[in-house]
N, C-alpha and C. Protein backbone atom coordinates (compact mmCIF):
# COMPACT_ATOMS: atom_id res chain seq x y z
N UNK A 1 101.10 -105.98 61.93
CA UNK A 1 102.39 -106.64 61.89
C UNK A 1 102.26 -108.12 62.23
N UNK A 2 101.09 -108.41 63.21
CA UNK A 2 100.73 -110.06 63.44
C UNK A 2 101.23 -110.74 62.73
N UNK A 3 100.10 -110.44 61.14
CA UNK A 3 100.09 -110.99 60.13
C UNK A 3 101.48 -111.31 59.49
N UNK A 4 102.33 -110.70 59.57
CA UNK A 4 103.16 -110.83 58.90
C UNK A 4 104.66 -111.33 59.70
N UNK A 5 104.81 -111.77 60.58
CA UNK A 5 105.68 -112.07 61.65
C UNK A 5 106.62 -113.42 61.14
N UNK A 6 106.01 -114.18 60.07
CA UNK A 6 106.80 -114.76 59.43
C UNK A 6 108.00 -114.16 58.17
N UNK A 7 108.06 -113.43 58.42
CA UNK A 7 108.26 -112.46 57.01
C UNK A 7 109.81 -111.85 58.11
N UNK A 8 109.56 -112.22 59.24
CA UNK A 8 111.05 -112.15 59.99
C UNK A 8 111.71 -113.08 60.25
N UNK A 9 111.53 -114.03 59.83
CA UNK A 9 112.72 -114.92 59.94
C UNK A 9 112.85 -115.90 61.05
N UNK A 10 113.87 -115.92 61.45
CA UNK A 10 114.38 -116.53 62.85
C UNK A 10 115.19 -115.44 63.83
N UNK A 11 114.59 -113.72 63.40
CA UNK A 11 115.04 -113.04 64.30
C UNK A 11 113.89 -112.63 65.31
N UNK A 12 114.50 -112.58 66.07
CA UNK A 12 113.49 -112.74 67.42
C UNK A 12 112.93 -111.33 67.91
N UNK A 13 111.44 -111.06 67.86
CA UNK A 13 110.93 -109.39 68.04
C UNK A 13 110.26 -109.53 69.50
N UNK A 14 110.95 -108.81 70.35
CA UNK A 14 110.86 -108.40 72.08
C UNK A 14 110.38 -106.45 71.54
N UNK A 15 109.32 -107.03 72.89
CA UNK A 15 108.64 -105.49 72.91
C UNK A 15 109.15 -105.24 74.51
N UNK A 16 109.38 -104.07 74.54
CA UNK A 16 109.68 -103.39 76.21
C UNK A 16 108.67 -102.20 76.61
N UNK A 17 108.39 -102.90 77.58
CA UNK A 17 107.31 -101.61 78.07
C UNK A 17 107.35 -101.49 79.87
N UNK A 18 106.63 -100.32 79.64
CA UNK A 18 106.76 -99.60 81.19
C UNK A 18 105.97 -99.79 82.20
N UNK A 19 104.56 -100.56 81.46
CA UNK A 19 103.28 -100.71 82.66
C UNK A 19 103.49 -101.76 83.31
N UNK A 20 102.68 -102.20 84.44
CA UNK A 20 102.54 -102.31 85.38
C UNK A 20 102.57 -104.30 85.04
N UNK A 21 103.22 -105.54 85.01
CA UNK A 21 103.18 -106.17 84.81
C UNK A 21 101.77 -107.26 84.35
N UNK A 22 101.47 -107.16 85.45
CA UNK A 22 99.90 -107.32 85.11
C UNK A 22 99.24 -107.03 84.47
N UNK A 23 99.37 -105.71 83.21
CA UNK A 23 98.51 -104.92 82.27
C UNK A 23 99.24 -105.79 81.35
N UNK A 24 100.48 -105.33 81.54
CA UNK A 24 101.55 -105.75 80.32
C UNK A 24 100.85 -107.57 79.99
N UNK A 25 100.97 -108.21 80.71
CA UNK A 25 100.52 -110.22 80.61
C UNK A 25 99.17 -110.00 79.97
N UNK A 26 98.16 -109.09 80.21
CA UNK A 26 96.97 -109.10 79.75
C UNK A 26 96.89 -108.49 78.05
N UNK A 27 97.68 -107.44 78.00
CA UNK A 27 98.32 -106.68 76.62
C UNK A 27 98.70 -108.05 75.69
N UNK A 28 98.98 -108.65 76.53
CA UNK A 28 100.66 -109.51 75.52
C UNK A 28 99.37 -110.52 74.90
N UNK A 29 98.46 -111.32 75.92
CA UNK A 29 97.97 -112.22 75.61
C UNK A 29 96.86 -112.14 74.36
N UNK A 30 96.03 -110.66 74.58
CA UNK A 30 95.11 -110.20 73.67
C UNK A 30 95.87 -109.51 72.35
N UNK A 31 97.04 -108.81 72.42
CA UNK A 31 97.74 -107.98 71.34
C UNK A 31 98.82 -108.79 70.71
N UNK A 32 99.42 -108.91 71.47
CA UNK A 32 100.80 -109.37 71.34
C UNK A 32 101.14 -110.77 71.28
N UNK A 33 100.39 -111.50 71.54
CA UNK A 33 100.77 -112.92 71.07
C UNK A 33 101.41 -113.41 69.59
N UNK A 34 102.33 -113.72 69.57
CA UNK A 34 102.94 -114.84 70.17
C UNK A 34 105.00 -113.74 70.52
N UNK A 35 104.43 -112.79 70.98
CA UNK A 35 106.02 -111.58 70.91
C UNK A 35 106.44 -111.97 72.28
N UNK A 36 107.77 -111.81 72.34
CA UNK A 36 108.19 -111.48 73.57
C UNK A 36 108.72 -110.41 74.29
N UNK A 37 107.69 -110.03 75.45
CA UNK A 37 107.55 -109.09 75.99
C UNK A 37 108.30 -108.77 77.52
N UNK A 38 109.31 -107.73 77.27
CA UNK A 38 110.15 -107.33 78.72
C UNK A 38 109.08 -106.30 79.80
N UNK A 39 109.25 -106.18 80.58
CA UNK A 39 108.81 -105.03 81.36
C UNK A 39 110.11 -103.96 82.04
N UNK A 40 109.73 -102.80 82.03
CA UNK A 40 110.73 -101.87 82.29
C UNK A 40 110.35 -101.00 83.39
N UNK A 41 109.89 -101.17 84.37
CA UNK A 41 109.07 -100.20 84.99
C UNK A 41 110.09 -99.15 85.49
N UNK A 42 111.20 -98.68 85.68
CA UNK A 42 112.08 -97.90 85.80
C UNK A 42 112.64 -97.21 84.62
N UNK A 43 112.27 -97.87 83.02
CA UNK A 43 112.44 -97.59 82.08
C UNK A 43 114.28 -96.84 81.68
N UNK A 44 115.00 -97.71 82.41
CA UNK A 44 116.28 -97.77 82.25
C UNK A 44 116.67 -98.22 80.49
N UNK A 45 116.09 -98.80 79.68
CA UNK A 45 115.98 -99.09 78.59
C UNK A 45 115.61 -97.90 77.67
N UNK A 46 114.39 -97.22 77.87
CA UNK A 46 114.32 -96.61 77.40
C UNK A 46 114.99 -95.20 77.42
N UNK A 47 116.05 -95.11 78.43
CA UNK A 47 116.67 -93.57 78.34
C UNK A 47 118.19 -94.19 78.02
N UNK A 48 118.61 -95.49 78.03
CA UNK A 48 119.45 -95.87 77.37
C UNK A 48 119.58 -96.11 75.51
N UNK A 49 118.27 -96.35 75.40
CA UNK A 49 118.00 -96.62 73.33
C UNK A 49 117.84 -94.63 73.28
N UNK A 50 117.58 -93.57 74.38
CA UNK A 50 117.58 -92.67 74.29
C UNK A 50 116.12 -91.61 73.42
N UNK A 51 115.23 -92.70 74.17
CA UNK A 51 113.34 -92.04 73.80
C UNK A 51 112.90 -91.52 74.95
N UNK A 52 112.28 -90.42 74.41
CA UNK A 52 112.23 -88.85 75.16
C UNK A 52 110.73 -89.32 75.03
N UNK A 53 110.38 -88.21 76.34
CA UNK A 53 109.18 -88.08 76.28
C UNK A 53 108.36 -87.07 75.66
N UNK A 54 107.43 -87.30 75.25
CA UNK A 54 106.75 -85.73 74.21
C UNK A 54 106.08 -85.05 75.01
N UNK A 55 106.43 -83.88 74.19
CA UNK A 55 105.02 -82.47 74.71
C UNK A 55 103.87 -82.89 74.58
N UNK A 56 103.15 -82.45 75.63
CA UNK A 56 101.64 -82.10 75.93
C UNK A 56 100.89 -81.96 74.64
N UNK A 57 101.63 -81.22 74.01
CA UNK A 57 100.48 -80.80 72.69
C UNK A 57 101.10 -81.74 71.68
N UNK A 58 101.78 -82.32 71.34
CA UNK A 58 102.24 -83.30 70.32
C UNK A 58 101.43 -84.57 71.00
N UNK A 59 101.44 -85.54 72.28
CA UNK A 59 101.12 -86.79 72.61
C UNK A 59 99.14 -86.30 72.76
N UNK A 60 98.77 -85.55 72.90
CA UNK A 60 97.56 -84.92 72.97
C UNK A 60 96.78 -84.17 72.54
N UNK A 61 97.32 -83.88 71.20
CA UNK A 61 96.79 -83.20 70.22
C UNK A 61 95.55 -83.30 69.65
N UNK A 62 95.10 -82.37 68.29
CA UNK A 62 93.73 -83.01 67.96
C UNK A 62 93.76 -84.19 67.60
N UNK A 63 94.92 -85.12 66.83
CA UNK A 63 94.75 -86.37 66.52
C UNK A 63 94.10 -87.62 67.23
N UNK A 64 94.81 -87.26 68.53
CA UNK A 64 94.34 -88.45 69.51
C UNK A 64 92.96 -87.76 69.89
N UNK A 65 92.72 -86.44 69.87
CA UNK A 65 91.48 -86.65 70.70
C UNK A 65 90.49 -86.88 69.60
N UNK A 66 90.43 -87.14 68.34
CA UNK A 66 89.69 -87.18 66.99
C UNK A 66 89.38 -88.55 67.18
N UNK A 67 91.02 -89.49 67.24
CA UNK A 67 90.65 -90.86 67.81
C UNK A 67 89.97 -91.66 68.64
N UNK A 68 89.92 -90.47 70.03
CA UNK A 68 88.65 -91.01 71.32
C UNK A 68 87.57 -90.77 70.48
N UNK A 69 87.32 -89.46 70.06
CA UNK A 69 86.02 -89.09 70.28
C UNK A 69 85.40 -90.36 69.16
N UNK A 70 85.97 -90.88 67.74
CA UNK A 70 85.85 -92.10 67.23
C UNK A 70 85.26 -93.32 68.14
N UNK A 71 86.29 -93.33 68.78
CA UNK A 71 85.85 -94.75 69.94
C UNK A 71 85.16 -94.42 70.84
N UNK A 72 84.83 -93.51 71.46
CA UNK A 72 83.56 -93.37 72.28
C UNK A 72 81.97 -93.34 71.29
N UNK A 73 82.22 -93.03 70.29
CA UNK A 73 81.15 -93.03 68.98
C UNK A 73 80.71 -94.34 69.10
N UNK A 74 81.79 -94.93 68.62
CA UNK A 74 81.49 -96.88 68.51
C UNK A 74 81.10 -97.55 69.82
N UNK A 75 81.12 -96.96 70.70
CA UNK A 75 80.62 -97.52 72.78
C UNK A 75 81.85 -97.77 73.34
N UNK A 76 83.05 -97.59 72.94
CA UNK A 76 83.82 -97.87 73.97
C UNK A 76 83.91 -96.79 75.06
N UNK A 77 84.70 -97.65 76.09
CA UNK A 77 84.30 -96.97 77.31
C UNK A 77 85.93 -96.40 77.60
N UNK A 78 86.41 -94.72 77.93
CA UNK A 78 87.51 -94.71 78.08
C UNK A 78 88.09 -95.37 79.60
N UNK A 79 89.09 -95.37 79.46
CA UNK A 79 89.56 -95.43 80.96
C UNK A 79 91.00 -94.60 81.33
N UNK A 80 90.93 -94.23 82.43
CA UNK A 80 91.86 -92.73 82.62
C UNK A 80 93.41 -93.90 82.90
N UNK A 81 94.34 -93.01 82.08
CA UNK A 81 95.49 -93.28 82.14
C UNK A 81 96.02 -93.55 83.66
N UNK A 82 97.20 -94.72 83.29
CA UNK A 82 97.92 -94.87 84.65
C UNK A 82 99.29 -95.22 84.69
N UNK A 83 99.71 -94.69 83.72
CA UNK A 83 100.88 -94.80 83.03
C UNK A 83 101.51 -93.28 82.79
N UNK A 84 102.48 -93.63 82.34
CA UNK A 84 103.03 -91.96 81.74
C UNK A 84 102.57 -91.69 80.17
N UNK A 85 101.69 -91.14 79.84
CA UNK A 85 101.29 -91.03 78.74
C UNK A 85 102.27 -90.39 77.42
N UNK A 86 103.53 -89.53 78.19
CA UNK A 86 104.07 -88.70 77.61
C UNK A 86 105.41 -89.54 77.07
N UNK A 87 105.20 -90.86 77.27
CA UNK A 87 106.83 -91.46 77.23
C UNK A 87 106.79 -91.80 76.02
N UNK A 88 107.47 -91.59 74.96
CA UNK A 88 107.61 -91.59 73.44
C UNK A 88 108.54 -93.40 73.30
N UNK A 89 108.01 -94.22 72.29
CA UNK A 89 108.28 -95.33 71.80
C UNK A 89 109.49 -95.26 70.63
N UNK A 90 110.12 -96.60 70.40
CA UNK A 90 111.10 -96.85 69.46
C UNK A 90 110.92 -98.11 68.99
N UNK A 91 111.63 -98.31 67.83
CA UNK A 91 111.99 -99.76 66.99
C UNK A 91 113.47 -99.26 66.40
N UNK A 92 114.04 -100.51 67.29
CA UNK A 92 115.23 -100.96 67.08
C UNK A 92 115.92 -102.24 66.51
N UNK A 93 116.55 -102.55 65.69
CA UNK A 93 116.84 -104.07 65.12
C UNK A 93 118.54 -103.82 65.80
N UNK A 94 118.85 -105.36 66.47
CA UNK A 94 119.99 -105.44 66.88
C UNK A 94 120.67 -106.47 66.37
N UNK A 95 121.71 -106.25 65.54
CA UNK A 95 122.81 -107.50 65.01
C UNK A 95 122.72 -108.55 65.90
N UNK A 96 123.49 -109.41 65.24
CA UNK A 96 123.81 -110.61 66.06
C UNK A 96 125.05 -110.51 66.95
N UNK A 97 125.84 -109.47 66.62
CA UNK A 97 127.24 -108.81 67.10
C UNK A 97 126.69 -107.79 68.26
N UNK A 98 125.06 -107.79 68.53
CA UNK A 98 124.77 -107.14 69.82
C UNK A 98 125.22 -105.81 69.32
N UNK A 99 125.01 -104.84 68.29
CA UNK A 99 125.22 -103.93 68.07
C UNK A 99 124.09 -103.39 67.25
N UNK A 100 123.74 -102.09 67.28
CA UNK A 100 122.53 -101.52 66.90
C UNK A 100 122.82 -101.11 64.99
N UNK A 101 121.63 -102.00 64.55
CA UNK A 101 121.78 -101.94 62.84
C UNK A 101 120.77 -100.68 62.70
N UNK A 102 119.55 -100.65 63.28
CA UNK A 102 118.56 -99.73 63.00
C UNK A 102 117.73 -99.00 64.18
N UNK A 103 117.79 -97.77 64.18
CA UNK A 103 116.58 -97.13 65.13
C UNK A 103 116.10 -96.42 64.48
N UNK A 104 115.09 -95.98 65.17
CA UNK A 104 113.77 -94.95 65.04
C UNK A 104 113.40 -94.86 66.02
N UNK A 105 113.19 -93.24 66.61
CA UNK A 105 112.27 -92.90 67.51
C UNK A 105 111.53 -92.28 67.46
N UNK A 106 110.90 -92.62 67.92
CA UNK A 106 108.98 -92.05 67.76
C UNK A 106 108.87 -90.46 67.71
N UNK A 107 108.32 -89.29 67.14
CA UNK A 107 108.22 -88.09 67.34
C UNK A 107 107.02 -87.84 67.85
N UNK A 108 105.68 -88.80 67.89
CA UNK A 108 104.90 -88.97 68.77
C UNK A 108 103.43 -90.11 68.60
N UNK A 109 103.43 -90.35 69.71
CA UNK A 109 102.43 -92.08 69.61
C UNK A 109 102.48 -92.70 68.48
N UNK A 110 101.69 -91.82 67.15
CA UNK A 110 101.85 -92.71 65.98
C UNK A 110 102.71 -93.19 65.05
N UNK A 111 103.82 -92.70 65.32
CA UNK A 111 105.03 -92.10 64.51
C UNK A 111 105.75 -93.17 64.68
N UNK A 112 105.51 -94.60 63.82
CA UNK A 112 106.37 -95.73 63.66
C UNK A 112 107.09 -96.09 62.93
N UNK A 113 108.30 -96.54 62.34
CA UNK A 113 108.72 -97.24 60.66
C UNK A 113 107.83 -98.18 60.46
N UNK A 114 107.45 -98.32 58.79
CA UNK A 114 106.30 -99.27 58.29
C UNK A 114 107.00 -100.95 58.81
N UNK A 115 106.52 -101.67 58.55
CA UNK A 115 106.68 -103.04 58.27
C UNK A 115 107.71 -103.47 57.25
N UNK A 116 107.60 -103.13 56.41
CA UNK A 116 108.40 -103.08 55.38
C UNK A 116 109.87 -102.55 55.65
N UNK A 117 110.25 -101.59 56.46
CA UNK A 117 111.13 -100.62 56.84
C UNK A 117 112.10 -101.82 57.55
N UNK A 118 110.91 -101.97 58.74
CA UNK A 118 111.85 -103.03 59.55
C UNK A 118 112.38 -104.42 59.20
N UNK A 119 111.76 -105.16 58.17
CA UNK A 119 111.71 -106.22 57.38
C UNK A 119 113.30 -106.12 56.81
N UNK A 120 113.58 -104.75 55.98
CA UNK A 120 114.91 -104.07 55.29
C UNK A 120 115.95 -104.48 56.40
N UNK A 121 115.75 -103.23 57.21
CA UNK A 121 116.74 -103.45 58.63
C UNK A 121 117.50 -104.82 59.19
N UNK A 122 116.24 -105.86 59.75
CA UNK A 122 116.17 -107.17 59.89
C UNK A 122 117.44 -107.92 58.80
N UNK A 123 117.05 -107.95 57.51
CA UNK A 123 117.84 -108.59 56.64
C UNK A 123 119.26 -107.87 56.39
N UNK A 124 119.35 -106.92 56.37
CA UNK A 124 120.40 -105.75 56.82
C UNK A 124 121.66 -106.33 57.78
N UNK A 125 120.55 -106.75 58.60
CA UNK A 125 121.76 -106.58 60.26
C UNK A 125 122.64 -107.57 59.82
C-alpha cells in the first residue's frame, strides 16, 4: 500500500493499534512511514468500530504456522508474542461529515479489503 499512498488523495490514513508505544514508534518508523499512527492500549476504539477477537484456531491455524515455519527457513528469529494475538483488525474510511462511508472487519489476521477496495470507498465518502 506504501507504494501507492498517493493514489489517496488529500485523505488522511491513521492506523490504531494496541501495542505498547514504544513498539508501535519503532513499527511506524520501519513499516509505516510516512502514516499516522494512534495508540490504543485500552483498545476503546476497537470495541467501539466493533472488532472481535478471533478463535484460537482461525488466528493460529495452519496458515500462520506455514508462514513461521517459511521465516524461520529464511533465519529469522521468532520472538514470543506480547500483545494479544487474538485481537482481530479493521479498515474503515470516514466522511468528512465524521460519519462512517466504509468498513471491513477482519475474519482473521489476513483478511483485509484490497487497495483498490479502499481507493473506491475513499472517493465514495
Amino acid at each position: 500500500m506504501r507504494d501507492r499512498l498517493i493514489e489517496f488523495g488529500d485523505a488522511e490514513i491513521v492506523v490504531i493499534a494496541f501495542a505498547a508505544p514504544d513498539y508501535v514508534a519503532a513499527y511506524q518508523r520501519e513499516r509505516l512511514a510516512p502514516l499516522t499512527v494512534l495508540v490504543d492500549p485500552s483498545r476503546d476504539s476497537y470495541r467501539d468500530y466493533g472488532l472481535r477477537r478471533g478463535s484460537l484456531r482461525k488466528v493460529w491455524g495452519p496458515k500462520i504456522w506455514w508462514a513461521y515455519a517459511k521465516l524461520l527457513r529464511r533465519g529469522r528469529r521468532l520472538q514470543r508474542p506480547t500483545e494479544d494475538t487474538l485481537q482481530l483488525g479493521g479498515d474503515f474510511v470516514v466522511g468528512r461529515d465524521g460519519r462512517i462511508a466504509y468498513m471491513f472487519r477482519s475474519d482473521d489476521p489476513d483478511d483485509r479489503p484490497t487497495v483498490d477496495e479502499l481507493l473506491v470507498a475513499v472517493r465514495n465518502a
